[in-house]
C-alpha atoms as a PDB file:
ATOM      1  CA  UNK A   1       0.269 -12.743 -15.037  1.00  0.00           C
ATOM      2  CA  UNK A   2       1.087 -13.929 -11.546  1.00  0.00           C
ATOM      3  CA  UNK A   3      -1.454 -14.703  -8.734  1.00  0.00           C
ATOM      4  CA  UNK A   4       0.219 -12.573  -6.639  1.00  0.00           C
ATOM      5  CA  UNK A   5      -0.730  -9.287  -9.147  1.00  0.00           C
ATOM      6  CA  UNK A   6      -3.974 -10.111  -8.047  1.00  0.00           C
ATOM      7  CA  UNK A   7      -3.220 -10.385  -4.532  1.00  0.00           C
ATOM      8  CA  UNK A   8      -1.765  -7.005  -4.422  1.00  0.00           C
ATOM      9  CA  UNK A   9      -4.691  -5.302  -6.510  1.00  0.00           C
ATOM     10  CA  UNK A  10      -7.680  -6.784  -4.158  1.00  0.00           C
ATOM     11  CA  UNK A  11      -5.249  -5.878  -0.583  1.00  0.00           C
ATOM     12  CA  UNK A  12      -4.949  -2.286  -2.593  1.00  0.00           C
ATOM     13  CA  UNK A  13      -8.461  -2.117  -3.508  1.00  0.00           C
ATOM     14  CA  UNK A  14     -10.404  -3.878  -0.786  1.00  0.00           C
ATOM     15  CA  UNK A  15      -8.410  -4.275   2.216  1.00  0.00           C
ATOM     16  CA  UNK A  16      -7.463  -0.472   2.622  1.00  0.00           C
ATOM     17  CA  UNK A  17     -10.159   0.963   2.093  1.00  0.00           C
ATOM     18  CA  UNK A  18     -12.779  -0.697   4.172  1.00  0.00           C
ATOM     19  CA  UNK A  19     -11.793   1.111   6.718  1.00  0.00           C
ATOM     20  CA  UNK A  20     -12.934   4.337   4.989  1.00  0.00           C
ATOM     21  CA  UNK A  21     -16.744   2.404   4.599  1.00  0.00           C
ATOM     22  CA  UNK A  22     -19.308   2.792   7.319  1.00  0.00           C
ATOM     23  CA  UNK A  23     -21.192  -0.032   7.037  1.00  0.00           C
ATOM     24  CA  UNK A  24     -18.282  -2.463   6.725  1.00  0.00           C
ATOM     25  CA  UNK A  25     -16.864  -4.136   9.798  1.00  0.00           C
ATOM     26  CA  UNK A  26     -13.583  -2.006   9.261  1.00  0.00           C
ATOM     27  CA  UNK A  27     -15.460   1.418   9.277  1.00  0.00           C
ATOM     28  CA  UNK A  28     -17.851  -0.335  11.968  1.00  0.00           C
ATOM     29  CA  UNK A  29     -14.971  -1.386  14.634  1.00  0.00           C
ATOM     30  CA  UNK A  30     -13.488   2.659  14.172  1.00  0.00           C
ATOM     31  CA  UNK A  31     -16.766   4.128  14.841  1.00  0.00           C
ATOM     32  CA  UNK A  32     -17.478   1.751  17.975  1.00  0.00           C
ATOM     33  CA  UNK A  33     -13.672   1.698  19.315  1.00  0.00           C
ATOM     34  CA  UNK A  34     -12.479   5.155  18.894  1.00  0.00           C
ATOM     35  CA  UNK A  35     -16.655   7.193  18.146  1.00  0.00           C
ATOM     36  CA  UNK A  36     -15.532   8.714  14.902  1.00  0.00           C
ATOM     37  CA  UNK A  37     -17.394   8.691  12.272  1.00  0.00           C
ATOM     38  CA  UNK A  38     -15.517   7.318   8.779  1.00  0.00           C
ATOM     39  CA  UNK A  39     -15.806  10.226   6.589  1.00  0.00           C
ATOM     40  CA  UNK A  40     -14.743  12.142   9.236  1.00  0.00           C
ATOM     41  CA  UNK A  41     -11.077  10.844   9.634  1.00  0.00           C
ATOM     42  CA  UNK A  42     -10.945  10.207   5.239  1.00  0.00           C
ATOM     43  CA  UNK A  43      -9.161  13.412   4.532  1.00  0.00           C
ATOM     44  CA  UNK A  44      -6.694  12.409   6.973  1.00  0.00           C
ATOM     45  CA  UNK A  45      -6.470   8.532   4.932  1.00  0.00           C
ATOM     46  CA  UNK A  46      -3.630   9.156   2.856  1.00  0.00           C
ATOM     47  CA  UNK A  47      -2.608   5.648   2.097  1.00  0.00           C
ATOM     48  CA  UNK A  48      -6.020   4.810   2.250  1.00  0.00           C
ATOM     49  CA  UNK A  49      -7.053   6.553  -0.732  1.00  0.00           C
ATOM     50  CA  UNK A  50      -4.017   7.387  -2.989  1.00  0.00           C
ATOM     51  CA  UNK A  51      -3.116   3.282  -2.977  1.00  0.00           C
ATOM     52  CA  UNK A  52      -5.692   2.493  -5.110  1.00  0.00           C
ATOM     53  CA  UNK A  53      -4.887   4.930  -7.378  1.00  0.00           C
ATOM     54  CA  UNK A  54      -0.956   4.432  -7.611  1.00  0.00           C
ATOM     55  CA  UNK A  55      -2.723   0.390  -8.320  1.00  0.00           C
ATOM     56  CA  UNK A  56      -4.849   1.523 -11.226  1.00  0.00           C
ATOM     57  CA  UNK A  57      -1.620   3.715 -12.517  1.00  0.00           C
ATOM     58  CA  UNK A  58       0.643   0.680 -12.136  1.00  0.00           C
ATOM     59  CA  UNK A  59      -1.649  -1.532 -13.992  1.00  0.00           C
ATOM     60  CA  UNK A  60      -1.982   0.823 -16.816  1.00  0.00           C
ATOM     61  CA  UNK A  61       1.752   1.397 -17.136  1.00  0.00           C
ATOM     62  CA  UNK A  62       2.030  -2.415 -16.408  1.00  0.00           C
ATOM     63  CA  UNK A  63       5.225  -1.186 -13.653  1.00  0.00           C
ATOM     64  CA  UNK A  64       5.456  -4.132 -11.009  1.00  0.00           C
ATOM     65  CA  UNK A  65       2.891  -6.378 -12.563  1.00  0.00           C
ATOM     66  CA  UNK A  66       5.137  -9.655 -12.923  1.00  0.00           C
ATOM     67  CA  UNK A  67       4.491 -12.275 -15.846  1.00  0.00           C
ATOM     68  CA  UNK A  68       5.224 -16.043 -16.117  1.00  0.00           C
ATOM     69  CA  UNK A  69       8.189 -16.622 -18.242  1.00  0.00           C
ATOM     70  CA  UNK A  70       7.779 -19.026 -21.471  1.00  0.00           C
ATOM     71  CA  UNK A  71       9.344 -21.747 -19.495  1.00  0.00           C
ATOM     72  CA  UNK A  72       7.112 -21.419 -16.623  1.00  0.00           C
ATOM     73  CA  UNK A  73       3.741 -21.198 -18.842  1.00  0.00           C
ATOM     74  CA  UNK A  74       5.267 -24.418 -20.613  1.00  0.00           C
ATOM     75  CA  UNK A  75       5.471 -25.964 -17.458  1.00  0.00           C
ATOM     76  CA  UNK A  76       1.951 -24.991 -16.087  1.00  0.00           C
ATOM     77  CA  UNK A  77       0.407 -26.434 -19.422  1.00  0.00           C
ATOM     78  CA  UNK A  78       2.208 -29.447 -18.930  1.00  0.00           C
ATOM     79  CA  UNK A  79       0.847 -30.294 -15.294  1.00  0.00           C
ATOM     80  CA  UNK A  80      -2.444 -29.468 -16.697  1.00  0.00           C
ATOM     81  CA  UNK A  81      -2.498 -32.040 -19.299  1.00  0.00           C
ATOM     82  CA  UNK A  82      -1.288 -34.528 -16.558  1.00  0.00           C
END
């Protein structure tokens, strides 16, 4: 698999939903800036919460998830034993 499967899953995973998390400086800055509490916006999160699970649902179903050719793999083992 690529690096940038990876990429996607942790901005899917982590990234979005910090915001939703109290005690992390994304839940932190929208409880000092704007007063509201985190789980009291989350039902109105949409992307926030359904992104992780259209990422667990495309890594099951293995949609999107991009994969190094035979050429390319033959040319990553070859820098390695360089």
């Amino acid at each position: 698999m690529k690096p940038k499967n990876l990429s996607r899953v942790l901005e899917d995973g982590g990234t979005l939903t910090s915001s939703l998390i109290p005690w992390n400086s994304g839940g932190a800055f929208m409880w000092a800036t704007l007063g509201v509490y985190p789980f009291a916006y989350a039902p109105f999160a949409f992307l926030n919460l359904i992104n992780p699970l259209i990422s667990i649902l495309y890594g099951y179903t293995g949609w999107t998830m991009e994969k190094y050719s035979d050429e390319e793999l033959k040319e990553i083992e070859s820098k390695k034993r360089d």
